[in-house]
C-alpha atoms as a PDB file:
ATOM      1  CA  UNK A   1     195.350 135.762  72.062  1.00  0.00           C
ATOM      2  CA  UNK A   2     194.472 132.877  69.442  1.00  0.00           C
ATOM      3  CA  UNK A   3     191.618 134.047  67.399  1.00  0.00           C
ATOM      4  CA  UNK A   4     189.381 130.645  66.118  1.00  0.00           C
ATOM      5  CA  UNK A   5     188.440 130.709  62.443  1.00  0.00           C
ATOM      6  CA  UNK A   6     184.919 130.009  62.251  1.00  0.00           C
ATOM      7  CA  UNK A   7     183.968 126.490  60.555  1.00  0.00           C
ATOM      8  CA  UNK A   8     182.816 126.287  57.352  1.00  0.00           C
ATOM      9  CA  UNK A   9     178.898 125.390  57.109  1.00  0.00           C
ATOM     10  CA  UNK A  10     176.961 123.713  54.051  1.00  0.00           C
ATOM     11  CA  UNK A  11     174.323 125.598  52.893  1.00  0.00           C
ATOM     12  CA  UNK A  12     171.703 125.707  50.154  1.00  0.00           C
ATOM     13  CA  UNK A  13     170.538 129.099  48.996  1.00  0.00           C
ATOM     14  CA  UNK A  14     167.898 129.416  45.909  1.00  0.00           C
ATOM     15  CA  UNK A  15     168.902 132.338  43.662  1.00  0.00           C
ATOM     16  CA  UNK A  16     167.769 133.257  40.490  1.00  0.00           C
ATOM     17  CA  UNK A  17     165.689 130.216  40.608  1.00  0.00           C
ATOM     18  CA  UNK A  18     168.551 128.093  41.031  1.00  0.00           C
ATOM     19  CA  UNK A  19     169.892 125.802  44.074  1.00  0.00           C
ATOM     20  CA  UNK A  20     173.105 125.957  45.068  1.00  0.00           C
ATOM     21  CA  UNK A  21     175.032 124.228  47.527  1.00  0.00           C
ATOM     22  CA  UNK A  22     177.646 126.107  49.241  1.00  0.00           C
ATOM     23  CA  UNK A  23     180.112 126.385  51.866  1.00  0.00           C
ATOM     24  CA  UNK A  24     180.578 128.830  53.988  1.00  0.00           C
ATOM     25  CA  UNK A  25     181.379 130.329  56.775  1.00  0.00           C
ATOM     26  CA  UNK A  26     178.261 131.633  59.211  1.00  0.00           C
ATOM     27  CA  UNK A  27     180.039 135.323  59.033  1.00  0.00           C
ATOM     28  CA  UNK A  28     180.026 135.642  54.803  1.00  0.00           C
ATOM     29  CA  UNK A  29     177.579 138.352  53.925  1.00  0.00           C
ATOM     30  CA  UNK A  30     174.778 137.800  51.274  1.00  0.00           C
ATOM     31  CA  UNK A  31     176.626 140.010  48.655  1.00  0.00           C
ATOM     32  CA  UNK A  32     180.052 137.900  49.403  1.00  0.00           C
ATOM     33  CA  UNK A  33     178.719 134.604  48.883  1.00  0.00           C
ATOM     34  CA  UNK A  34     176.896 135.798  45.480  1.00  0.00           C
ATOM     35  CA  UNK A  35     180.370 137.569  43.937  1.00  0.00           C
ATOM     36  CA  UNK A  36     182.961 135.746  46.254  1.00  0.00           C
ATOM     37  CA  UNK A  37     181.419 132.004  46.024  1.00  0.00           C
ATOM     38  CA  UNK A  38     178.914 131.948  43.017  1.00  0.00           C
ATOM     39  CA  UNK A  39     180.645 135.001  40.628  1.00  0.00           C
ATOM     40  CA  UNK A  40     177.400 136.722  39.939  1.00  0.00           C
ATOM     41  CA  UNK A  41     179.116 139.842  40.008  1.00  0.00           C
ATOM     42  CA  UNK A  42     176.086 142.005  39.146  1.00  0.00           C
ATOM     43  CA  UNK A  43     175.431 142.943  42.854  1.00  0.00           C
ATOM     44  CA  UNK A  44     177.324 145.488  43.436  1.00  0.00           C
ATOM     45  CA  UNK A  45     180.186 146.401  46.544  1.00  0.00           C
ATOM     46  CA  UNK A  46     179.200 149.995  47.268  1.00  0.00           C
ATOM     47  CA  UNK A  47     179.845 151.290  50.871  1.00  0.00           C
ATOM     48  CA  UNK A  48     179.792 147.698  52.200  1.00  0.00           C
ATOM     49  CA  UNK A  49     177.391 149.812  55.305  1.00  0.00           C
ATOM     50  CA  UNK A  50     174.169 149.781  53.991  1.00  0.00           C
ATOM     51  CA  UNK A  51     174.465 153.201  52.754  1.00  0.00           C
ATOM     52  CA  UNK A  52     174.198 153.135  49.313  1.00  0.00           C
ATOM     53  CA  UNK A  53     172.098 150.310  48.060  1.00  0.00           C
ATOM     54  CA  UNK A  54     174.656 149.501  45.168  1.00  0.00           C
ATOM     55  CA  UNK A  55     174.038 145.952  47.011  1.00  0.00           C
ATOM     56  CA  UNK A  56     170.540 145.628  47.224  1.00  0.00           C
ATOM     57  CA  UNK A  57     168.522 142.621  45.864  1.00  0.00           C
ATOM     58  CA  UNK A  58     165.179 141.056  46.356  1.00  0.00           C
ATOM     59  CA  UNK A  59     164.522 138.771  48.806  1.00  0.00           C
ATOM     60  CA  UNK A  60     160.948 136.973  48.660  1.00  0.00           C
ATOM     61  CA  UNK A  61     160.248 139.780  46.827  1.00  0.00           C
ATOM     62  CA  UNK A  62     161.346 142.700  49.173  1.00  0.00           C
ATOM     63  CA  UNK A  63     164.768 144.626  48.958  1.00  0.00           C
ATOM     64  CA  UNK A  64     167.144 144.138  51.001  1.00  0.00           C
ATOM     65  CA  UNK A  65     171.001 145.423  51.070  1.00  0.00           C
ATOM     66  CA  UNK A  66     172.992 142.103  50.649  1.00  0.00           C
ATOM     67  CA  UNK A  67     175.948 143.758  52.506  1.00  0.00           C
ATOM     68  CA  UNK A  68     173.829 143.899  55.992  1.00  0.00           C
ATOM     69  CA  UNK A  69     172.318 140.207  56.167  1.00  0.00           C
ATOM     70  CA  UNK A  70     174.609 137.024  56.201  1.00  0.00           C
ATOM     71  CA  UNK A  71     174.249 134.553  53.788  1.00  0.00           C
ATOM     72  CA  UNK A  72     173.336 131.687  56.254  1.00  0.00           C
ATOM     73  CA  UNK A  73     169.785 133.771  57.159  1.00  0.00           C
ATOM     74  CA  UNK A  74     168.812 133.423  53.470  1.00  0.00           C
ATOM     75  CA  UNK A  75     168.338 129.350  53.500  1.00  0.00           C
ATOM     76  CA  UNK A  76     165.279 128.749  51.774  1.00  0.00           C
ATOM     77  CA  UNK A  77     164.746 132.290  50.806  1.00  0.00           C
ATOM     78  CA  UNK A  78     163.504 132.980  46.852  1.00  0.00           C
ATOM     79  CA  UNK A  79     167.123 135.445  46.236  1.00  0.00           C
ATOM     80  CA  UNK A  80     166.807 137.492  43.116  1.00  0.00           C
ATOM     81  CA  UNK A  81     169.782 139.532  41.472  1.00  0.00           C
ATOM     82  CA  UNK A  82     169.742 141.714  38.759  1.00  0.00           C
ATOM     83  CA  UNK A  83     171.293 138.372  36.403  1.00  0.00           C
ATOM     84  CA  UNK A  84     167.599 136.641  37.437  1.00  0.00           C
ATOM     85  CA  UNK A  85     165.689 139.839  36.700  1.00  0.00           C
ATOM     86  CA  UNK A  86     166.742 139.888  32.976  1.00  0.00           C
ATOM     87  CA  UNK A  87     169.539 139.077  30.395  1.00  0.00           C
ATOM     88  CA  UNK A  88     170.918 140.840  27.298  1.00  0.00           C
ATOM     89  CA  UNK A  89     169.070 138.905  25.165  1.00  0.00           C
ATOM     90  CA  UNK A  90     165.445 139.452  27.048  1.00  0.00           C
ATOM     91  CA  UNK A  91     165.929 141.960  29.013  1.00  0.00           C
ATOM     92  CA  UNK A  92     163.227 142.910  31.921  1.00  0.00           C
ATOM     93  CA  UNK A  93     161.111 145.456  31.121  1.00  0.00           C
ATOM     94  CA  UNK A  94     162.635 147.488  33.803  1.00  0.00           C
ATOM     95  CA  UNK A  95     166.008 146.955  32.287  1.00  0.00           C
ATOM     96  CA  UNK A  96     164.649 147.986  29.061  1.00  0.00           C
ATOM     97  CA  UNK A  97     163.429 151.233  30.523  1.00  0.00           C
ATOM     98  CA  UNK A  98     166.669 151.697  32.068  1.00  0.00           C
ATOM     99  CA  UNK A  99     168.183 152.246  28.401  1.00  0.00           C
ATOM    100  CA  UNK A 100     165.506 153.650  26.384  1.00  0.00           C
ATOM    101  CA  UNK A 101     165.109 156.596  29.389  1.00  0.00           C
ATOM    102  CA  UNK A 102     169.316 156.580  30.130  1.00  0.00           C
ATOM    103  CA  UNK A 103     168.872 156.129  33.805  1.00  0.00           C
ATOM    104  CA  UNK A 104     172.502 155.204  34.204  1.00  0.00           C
ATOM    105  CA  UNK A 105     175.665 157.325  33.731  1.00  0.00           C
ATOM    106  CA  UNK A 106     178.791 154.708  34.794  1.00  0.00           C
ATOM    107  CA  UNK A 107     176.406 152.182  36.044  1.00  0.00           C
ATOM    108  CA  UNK A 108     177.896 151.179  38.610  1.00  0.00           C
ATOM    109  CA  UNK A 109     174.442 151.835  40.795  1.00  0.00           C
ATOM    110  CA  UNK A 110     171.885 150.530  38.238  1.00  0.00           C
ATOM    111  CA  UNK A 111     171.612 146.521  39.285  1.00  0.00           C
ATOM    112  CA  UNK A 112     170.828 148.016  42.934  1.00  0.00           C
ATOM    113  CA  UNK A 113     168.628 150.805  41.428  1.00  0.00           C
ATOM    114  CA  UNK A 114     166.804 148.356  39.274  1.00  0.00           C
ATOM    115  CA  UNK A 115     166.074 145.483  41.426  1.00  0.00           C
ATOM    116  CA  UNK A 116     165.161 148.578  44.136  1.00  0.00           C
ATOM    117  CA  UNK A 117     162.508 149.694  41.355  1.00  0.00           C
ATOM    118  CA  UNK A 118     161.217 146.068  40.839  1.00  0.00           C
ATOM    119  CA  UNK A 119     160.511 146.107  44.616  1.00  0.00           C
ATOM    120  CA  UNK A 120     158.760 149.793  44.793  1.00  0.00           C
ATOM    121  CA  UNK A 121     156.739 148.410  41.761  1.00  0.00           C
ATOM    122  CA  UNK A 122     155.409 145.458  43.965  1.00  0.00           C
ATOM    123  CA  UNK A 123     155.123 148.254  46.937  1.00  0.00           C
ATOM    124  CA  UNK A 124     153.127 150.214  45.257  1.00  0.00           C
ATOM    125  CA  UNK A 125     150.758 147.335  43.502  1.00  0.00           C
ATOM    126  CA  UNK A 126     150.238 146.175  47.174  1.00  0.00           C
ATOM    127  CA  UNK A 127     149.211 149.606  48.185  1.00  0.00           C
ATOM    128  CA  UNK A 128     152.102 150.139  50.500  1.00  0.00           C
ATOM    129  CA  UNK A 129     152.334 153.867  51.666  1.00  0.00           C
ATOM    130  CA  UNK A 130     155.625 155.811  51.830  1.00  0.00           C
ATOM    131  CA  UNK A 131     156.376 158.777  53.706  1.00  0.00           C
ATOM    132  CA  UNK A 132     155.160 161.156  51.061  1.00  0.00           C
ATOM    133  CA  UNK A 133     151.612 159.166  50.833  1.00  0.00           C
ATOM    134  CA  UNK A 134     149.057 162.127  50.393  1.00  0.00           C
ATOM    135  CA  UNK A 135     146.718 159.416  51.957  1.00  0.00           C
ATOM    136  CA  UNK A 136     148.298 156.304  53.808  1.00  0.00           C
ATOM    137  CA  UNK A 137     144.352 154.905  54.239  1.00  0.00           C
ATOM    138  CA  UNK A 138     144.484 154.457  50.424  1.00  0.00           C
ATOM    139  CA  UNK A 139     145.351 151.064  48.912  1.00  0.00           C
ATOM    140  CA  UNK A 140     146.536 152.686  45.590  1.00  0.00           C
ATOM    141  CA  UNK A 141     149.684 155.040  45.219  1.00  0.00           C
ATOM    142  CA  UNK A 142     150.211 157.258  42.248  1.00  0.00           C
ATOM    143  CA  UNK A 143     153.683 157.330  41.828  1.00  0.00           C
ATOM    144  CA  UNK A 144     154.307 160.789  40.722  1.00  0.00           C
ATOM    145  CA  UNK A 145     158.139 162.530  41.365  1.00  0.00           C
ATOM    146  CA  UNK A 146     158.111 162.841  45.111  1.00  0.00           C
ATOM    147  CA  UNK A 147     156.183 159.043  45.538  1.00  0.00           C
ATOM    148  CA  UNK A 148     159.243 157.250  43.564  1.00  0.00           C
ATOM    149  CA  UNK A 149     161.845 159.581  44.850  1.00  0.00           C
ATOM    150  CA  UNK A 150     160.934 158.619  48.410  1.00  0.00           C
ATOM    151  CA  UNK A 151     160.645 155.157  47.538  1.00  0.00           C
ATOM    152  CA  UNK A 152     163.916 154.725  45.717  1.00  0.00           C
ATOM    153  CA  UNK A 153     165.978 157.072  48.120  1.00  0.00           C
ATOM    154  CA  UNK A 154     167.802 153.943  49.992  1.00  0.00           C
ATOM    155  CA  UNK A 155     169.767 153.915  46.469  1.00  0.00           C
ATOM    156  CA  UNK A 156     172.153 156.190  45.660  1.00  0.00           C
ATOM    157  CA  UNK A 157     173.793 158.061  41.857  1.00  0.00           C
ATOM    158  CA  UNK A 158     176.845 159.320  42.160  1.00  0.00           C
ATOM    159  CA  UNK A 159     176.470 160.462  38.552  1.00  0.00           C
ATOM    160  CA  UNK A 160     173.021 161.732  39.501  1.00  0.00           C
ATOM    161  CA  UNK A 161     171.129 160.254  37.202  1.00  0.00           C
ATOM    162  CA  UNK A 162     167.925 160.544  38.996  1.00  0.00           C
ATOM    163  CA  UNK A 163     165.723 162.442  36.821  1.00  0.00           C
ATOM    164  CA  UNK A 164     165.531 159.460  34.188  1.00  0.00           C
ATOM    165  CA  UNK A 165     165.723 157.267  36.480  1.00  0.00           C
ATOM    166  CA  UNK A 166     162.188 158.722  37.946  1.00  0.00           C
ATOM    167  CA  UNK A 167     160.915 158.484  34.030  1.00  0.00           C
ATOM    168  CA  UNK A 168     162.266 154.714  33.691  1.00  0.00           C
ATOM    169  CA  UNK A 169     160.256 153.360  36.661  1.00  0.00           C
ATOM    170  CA  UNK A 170     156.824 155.610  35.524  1.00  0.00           C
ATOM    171  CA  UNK A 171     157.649 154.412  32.370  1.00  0.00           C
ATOM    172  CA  UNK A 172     157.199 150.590  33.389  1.00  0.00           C
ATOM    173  CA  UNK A 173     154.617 151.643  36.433  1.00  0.00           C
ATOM    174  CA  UNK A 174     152.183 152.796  33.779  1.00  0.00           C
ATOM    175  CA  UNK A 175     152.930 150.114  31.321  1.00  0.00           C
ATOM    176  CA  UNK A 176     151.738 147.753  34.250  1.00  0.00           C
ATOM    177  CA  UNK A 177     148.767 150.304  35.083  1.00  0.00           C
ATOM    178  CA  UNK A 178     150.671 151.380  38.109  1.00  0.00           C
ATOM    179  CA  UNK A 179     149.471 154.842  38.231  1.00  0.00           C
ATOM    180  CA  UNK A 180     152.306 157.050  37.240  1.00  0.00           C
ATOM    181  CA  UNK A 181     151.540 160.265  37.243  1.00  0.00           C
END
C-alpha cells in the first residue's frame, strides 16, 4: 500500500501581531508550525494529547491547547504565545508576578500556565462562571483559591508549584480590580 504525502499548502497565520506566510502541510498542528516552522519555542511539547496544557496559547483571546487544533484552522485568527505576551526586557505583568510570587519550579509548564492565566483573567472580567461559581447568575467572580484552581486546572505542575501560582494570578487579578479574594 502507497501512502500519499499530503501537499504542502500556503498559509498566513497572525501571531504575536505578526503575519507570516507559511507552508505547510493541512495535518501540522498549531504548536508544530510555531516551534517546527517559525522557532518560537516558548510553547511548550507536553503530552502532545491535550492533557497537560504545557501547549496552550490564546487564540482571539481564549485558550486553546496548540497540540489539538491544526495550524490551517487558525488563518486569520489573532495567535498569541507567551513571546507576544511579554519579553525580558518588559515583561507582562503576569510574567512579572510569575517571579516575584515563584510560581515556577523547572518551568517547563509556566508559558502554558501563564498565557492559561491571561485567559482566566479575561474569563473572569467577562463574568464567565466556572464550575465552582457560588452563583453562575452573577456577572462578577471573586477569584478566591477554589475559583482559580478550577479555572487553571487544564494546566498541569509537575513540580507542583500551584500554591504561588494561585498568589501570582490574585496578585495581577487585584492589581486589575479583578476581585481576588
Amino acid at each position: 500500500m502507497v501512502v500519499q504525502a499530503a501537499s504542502a499548502l500556503r498559509i498566513a497565520l497572525q501571531i504575536n501581531g505578526e503575519q507570516h506566510e507559511l507552508m505547510l502541510e493541512p495535518r501540522v498542528t498549531l504548536l508544530d508550525a510555531l516551534r517546527e516552522h517559525l522557532g518560537l519555542m516558548g510553547t511548550k511539547k507536553g503530552c502532545d494529547r491535550g492533557q497537560c496544557g504545557a501547549c496552550t496559547v490564546l487564540v482571539n483571546g481564549r485558550r486553546i491547547n496548540s497540540c489539538l487544533t491544526l495550524a490551517v484552522m487558525h488563518v486569520g485568527d489573532a495567535i498569541t504565545t507567551i513571546e507576544g505576551a511579554g519579553q525580558p526586557e518588559h515583561l507582562h505583568p503576569m510574567q512579572a508576578a510569575f517571579v516575584t510570587h515563584d510560581a515556577f519550579q523547572c518551568g517547563y509548564c509556566t508559558p502554558g500556565q501563564i498565557c492559561s492565566a491571561l485567559a482566566l483573567l479575561n474569563e473572569a472580567q467577562r463574568g464567565d462562571a466556572s464550575a465552582v461559581t457560588p452563583d453562575v447568575r452573577s456577572r462578577s467572580a471573586v477569584l478566591n483559591d477554589d475559583e482559580v484552581r478550577e479555572r487553571m486546572s487544564g494546566n498541569l505542575c509537575r513540580c507542583g508549584a500551584y500554591a504561588n501560582i494561585v498568589k501570582a494570578i490574585q496578585s495581577v487579578a487585584g492589581a486589575r480590580g479583578g476581585g481576588s479574594g
